[in-house]
Protein backbone atom coordinates (compact mmCIF):
# COMPACT_ATOMS: atom_id res chain seq x y z
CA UNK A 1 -17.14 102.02 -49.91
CA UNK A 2 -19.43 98.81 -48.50
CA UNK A 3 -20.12 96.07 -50.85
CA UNK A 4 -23.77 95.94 -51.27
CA UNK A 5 -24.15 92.51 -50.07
CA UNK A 6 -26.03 90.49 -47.16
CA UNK A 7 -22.37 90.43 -45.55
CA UNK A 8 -21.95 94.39 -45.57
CA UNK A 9 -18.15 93.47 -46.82
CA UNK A 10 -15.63 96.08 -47.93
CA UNK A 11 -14.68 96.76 -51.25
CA UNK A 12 -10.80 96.43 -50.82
CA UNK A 13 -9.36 94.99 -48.03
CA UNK A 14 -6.76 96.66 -46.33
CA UNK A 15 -5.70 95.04 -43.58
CA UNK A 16 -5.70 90.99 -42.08
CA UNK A 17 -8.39 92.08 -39.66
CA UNK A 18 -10.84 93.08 -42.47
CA UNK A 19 -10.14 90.07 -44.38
CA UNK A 20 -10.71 87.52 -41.47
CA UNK A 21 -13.74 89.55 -40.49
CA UNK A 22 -15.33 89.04 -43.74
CA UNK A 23 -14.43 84.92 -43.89
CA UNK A 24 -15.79 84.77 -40.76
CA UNK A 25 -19.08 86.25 -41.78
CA UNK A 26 -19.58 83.93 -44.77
CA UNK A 27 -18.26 80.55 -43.40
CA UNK A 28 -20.57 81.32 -40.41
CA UNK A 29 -23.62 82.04 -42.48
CA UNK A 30 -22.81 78.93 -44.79
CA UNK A 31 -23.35 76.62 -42.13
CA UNK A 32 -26.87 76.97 -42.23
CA UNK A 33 -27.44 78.68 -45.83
CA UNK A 34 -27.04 75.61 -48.44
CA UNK A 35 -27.76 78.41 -50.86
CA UNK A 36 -24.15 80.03 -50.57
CA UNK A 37 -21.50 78.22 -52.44
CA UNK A 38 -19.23 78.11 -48.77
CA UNK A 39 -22.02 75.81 -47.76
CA UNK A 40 -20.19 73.04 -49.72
CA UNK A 41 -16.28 73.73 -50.20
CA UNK A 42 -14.08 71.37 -51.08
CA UNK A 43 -11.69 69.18 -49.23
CA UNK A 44 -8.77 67.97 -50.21
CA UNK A 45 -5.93 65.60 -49.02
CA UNK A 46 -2.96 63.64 -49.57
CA UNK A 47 -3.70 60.12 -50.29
CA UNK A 48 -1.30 57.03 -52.06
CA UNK A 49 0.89 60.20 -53.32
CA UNK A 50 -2.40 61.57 -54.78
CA UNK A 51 -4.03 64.99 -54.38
CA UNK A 52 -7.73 63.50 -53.47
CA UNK A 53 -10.85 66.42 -53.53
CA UNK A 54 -14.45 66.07 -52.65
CA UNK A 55 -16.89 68.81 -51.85
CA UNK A 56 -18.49 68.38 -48.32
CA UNK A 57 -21.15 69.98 -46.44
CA UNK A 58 -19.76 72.39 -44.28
CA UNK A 59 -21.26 71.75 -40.65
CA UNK A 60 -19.89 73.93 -38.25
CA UNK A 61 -17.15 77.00 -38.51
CA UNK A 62 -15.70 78.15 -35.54
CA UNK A 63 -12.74 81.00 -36.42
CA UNK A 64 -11.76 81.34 -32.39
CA UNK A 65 -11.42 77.91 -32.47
CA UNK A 66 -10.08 77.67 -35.42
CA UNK A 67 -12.57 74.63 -36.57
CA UNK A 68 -14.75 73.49 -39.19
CA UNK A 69 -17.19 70.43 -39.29
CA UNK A 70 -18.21 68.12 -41.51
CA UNK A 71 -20.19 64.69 -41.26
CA UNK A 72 -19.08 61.95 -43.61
CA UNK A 73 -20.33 57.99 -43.22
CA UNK A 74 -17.43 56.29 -41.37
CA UNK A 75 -17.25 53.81 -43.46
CA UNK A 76 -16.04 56.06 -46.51
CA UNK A 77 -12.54 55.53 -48.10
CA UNK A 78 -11.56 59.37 -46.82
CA UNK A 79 -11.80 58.44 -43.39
CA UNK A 80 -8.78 56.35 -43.68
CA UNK A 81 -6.82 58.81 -46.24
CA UNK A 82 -7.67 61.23 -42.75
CA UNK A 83 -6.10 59.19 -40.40
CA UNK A 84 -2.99 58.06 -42.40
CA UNK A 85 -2.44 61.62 -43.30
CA UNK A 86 -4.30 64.60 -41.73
CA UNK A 87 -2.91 67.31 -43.76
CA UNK A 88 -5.79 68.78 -45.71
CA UNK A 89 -7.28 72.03 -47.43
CA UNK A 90 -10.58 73.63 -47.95
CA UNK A 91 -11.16 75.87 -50.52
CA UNK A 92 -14.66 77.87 -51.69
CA UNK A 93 -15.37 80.49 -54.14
CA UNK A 94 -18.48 82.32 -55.03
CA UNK A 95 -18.51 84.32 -58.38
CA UNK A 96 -20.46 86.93 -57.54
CA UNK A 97 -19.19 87.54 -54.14
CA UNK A 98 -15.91 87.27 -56.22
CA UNK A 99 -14.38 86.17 -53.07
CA UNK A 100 -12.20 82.90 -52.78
CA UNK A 101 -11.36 80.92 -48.71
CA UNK A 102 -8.81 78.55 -48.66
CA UNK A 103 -7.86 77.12 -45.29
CA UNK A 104 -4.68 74.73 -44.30
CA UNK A 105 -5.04 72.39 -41.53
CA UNK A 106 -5.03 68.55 -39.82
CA UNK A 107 -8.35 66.63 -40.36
CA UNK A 108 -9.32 64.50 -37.64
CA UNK A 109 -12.04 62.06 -37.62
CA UNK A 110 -14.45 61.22 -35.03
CA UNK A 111 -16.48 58.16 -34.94
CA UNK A 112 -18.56 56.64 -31.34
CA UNK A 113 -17.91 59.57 -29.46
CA UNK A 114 -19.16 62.58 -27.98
CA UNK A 115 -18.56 65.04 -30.54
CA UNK A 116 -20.29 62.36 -33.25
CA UNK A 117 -22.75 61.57 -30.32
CA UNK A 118 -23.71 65.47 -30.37
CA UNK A 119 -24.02 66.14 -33.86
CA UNK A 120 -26.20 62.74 -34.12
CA UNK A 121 -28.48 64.26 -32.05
CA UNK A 122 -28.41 67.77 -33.88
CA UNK A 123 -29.25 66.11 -37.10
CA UNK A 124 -32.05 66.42 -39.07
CA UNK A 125 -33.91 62.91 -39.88
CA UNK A 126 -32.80 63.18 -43.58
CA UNK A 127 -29.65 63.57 -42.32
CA UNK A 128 -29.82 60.94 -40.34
CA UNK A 129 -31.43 58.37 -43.12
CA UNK A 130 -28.45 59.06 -45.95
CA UNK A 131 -25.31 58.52 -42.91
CA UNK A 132 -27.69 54.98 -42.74
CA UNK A 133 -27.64 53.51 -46.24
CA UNK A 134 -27.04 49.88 -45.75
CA UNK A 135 -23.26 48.82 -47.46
CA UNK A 136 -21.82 52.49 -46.77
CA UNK A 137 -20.95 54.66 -49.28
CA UNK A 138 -18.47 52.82 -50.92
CA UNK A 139 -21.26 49.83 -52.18
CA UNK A 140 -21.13 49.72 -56.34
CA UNK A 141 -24.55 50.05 -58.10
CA UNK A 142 -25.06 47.91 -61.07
CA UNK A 143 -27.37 51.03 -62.50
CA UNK A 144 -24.92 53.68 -62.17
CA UNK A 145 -23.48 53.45 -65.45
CA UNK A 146 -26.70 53.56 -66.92
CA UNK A 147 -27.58 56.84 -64.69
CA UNK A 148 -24.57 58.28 -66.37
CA UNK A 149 -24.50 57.66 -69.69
CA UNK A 150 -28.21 59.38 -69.84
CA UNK A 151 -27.00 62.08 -68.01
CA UNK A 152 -23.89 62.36 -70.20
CA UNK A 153 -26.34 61.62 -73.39
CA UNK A 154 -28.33 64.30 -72.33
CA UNK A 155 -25.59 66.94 -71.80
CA UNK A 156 -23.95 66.34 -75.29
CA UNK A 157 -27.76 66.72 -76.29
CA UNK A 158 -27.95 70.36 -74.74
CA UNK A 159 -24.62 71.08 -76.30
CA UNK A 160 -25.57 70.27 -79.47
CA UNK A 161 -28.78 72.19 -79.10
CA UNK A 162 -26.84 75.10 -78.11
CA UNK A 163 -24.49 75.36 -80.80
């Protein structure tokens, strides 16, 4: 029997084939869906002798290759955790695909080259203003505890309310 979903995916895999078949539909498709929970997996590495995660936009997936994209600000910490140690995984679930990726690999980063030069150029202006935030992404905000601690109020406020 088919899944009735937008990927037309099998109900029980049976065989390796089927089962890259299927990743390959939905990484592909969450390049350009932000809707689909692949559209944002998370990344993590080996940093200091510390498992580091963050979730990243996924920009480009390329199973024949054997590639995935992302586009991070150079000047972020993780670009130096990537080149000390390249050894990283990517992991994505969606609950009601009920379907989990996780990939093993080598991160490498790009910065003043080609590949950065192209997907510059493939980028949408909003893209293009938040990768140009003056002091990186690394800058401390003196309102950011303040943005927390009403977001934090707030969610101990919806507890409450639900209980």
């Amino acid at each position: 029997m088919i899944n009735q979903t937008k990927f037309n995916l099998p109900e029980v895999y049976s065989t390796l084939e089927e089962t890259l078949e299927s990743a390959e539909k939905i990484l592909t498709a969450a390049v350009d869906d932000a809707k689909t929970l692949f559209h944002t997996p998370v990344v993590s590495s080996l940093y200091d002798n510390r498992i580091t995660s963050r979730v990243m936009v996924l920009r480009e997936f390329c199973l024949q290759d054997r590639k995935m994209r992302f586009h991070t600000d150079h000047r972020a910490a993780k670009i130096d955790h990537f080149n000390e140690i390249s050894t990283a995984s990517v992991i994505g679930y969606d609950p009601e695909l009920k379907i989990q990726i996780k990939l093993q690999g080598n991160i490498s980063a790009h910065y003043d080259d080609e590949i950065t030069k192209s997907a510059w150029d493939q980028s949408t202006s909003r893209s293009k203003k938040c990768y140009s935030v003056k002091g990186g992404p690394q800058k401390k905000l003196k309102t950011l505890k303040i943005t927390i601690l009403k977001i934090l109020k707030l969610r101990r406020a919806i507890k409450i309310f639900q209980f």
